[in-house]
C-alpha atoms as a PDB file:
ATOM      1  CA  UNK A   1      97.605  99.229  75.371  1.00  0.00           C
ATOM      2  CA  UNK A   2      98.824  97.569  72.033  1.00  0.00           C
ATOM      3  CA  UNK A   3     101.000  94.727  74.234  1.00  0.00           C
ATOM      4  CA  UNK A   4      99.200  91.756  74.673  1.00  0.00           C
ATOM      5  CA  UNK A   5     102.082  89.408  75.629  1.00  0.00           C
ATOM      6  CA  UNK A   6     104.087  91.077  79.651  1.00  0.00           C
ATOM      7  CA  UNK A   7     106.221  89.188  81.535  1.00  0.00           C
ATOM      8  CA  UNK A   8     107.271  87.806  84.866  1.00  0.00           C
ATOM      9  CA  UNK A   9     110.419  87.198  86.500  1.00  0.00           C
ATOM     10  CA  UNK A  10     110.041  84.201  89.159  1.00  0.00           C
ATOM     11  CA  UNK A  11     112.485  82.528  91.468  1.00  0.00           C
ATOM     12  CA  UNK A  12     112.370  78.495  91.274  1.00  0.00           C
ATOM     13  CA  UNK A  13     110.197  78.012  94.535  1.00  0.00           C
ATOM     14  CA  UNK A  14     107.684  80.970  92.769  1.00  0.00           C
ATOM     15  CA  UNK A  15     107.899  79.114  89.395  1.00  0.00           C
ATOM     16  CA  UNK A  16     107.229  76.094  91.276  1.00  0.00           C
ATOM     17  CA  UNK A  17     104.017  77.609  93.091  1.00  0.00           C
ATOM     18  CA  UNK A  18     102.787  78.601  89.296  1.00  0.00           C
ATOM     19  CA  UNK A  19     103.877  75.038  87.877  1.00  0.00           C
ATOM     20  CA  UNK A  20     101.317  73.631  90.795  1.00  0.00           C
ATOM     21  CA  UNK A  21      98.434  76.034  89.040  1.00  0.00           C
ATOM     22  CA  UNK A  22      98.662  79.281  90.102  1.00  0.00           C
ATOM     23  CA  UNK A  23     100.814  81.955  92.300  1.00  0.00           C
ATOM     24  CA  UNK A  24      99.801  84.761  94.312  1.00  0.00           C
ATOM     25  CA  UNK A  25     102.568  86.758  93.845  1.00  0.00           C
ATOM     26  CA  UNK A  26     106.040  87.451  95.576  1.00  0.00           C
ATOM     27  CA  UNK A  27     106.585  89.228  98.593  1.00  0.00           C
ATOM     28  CA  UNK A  28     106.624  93.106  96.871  1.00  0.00           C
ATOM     29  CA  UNK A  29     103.400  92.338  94.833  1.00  0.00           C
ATOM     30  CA  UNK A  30     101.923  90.721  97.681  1.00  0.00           C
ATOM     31  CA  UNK A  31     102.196  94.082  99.562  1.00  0.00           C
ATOM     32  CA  UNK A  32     101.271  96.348  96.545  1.00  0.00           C
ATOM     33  CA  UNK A  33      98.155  94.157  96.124  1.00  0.00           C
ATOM     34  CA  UNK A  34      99.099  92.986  92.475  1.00  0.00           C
ATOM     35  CA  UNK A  35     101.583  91.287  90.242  1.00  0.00           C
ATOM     36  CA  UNK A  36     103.771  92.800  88.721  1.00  0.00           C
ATOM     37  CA  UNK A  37     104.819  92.085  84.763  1.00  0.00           C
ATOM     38  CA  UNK A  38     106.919  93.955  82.500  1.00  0.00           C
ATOM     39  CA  UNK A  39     106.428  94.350  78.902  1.00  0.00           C
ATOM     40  CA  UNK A  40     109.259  93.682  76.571  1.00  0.00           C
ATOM     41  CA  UNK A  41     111.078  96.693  76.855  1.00  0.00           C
ATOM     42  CA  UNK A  42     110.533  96.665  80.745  1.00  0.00           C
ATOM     43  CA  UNK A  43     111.691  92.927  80.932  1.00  0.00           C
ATOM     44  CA  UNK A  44     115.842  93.586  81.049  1.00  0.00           C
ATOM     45  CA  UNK A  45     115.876  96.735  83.847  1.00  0.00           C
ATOM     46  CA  UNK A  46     113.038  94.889  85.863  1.00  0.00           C
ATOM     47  CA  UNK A  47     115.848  92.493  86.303  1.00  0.00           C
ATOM     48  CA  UNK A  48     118.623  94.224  86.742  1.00  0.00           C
ATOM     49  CA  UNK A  49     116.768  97.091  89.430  1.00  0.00           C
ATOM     50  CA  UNK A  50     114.745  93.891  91.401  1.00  0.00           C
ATOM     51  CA  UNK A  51     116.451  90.709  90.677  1.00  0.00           C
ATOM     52  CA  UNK A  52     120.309  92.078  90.313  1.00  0.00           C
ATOM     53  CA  UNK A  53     122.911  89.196  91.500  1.00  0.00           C
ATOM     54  CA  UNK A  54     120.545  85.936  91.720  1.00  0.00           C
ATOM     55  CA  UNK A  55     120.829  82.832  89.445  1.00  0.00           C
ATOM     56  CA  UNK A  56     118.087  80.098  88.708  1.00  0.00           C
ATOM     57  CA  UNK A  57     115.056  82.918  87.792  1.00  0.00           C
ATOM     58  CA  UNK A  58     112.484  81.671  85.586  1.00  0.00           C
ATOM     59  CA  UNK A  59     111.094  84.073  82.646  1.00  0.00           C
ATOM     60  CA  UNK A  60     107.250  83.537  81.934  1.00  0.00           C
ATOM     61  CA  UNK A  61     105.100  85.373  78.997  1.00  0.00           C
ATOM     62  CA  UNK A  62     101.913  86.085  80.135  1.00  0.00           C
ATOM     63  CA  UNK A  63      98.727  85.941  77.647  1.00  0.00           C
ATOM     64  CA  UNK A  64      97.574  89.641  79.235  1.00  0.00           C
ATOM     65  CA  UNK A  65      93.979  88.752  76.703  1.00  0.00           C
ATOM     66  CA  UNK A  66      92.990  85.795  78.270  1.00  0.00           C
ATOM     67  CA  UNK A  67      93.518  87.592  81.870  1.00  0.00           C
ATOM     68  CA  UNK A  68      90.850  90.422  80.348  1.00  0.00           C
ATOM     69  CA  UNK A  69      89.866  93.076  82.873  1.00  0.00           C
ATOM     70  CA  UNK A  70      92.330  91.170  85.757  1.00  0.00           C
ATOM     71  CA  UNK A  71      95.115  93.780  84.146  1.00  0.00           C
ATOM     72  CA  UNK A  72      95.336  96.487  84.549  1.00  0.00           C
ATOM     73  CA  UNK A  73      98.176  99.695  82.933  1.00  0.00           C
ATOM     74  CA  UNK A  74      99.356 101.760  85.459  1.00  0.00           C
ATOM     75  CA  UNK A  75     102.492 104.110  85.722  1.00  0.00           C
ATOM     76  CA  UNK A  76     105.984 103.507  87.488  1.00  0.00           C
ATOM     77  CA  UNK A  77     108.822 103.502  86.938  1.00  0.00           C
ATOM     78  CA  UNK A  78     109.796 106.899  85.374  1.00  0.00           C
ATOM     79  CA  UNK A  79     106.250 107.187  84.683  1.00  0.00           C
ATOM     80  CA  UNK A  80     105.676 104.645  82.255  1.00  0.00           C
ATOM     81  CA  UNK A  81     102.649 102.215  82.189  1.00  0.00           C
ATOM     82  CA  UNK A  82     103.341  98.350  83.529  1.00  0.00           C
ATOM     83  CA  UNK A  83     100.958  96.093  83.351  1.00  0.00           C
ATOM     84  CA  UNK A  84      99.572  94.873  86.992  1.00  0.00           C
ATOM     85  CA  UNK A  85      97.489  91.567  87.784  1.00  0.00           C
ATOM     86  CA  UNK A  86      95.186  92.300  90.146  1.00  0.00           C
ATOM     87  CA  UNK A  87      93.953  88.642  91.292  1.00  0.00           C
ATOM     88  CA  UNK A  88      96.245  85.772  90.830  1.00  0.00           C
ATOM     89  CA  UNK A  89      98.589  84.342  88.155  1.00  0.00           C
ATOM     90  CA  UNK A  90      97.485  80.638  86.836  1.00  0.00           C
ATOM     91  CA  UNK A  91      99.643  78.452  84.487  1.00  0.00           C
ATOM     92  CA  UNK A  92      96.699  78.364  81.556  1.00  0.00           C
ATOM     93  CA  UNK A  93      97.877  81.856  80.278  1.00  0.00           C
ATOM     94  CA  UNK A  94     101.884  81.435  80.664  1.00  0.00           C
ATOM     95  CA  UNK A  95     102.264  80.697  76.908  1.00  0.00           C
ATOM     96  CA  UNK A  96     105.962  80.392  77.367  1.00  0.00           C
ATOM     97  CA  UNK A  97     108.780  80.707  79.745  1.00  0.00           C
ATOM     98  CA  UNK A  98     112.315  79.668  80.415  1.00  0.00           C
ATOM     99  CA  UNK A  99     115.217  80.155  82.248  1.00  0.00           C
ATOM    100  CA  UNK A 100     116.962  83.841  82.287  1.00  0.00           C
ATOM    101  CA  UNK A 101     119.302  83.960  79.715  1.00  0.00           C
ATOM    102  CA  UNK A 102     121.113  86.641  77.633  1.00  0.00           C
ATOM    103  CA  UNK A 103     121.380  86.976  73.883  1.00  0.00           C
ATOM    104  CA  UNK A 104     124.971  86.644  72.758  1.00  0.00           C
ATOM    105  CA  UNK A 105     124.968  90.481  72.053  1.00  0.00           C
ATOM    106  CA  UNK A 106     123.794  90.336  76.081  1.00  0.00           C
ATOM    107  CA  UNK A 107     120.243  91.538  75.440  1.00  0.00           C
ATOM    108  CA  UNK A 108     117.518  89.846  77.623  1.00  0.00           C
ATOM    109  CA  UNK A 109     116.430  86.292  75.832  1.00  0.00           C
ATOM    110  CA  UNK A 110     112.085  86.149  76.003  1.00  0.00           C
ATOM    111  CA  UNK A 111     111.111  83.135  75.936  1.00  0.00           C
ATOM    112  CA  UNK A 112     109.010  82.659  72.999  1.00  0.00           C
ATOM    113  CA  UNK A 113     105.873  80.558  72.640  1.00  0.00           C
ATOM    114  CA  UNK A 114     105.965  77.452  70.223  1.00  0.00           C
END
């Protein structure tokens, strides 16, 4: 895959675990066995299918080269490929996050590294 930048929607105490060094993954990807990430285009219905109606979510962009063969592109969601962590997230490849906000057009604002 061409995407080399995915990202991950946290809540604060998640953010928090990932602040500390590294996370393990919520509840869902600790029972699929992997972390989920979204690429760009994935980012906006990610949130609004899995994280519809809560405030105070973190956004993080993910370095998916430095994490190498840990990811890996599988299908979901209507058959298109997501990329999945399979071992755990640390802080050293989060090159930049912020809180969930919207674009004034109300488009999905990625946090952008730099």
């Amino acid at each position: 895959m061409a995407d080399s930048i995915a990202y991950k929607i946290l809540t604060l105490p998640q953010w928090a675990a990932l602040e500390d060094g590294s996370f393990d993954g919520a509840p869902v990807d600790q029972a699929d066995g992997y972390i989920h990430l979204s690429t760009a285009a994935q980012a906006a219905e990610t949130l609004s299918r899995h994280f519809a109606g809560q405030t105070d979510l973190v956004i993080a962009a993910v370095d998916l080269d430095a994490l190498g063969e840990a990811v890996r592109w599988e299908p979901s969601r209507g058959g298109d490929l997501f990329p999945h962590i399979y071992g755990r997230l640390t802080l050293d490849v989060v090159i930049a996050y912020g809180p969930v906000e919207y674009e004034t057009d109300g488009t999905l604002k990625l946090p952008v590294a730099g």
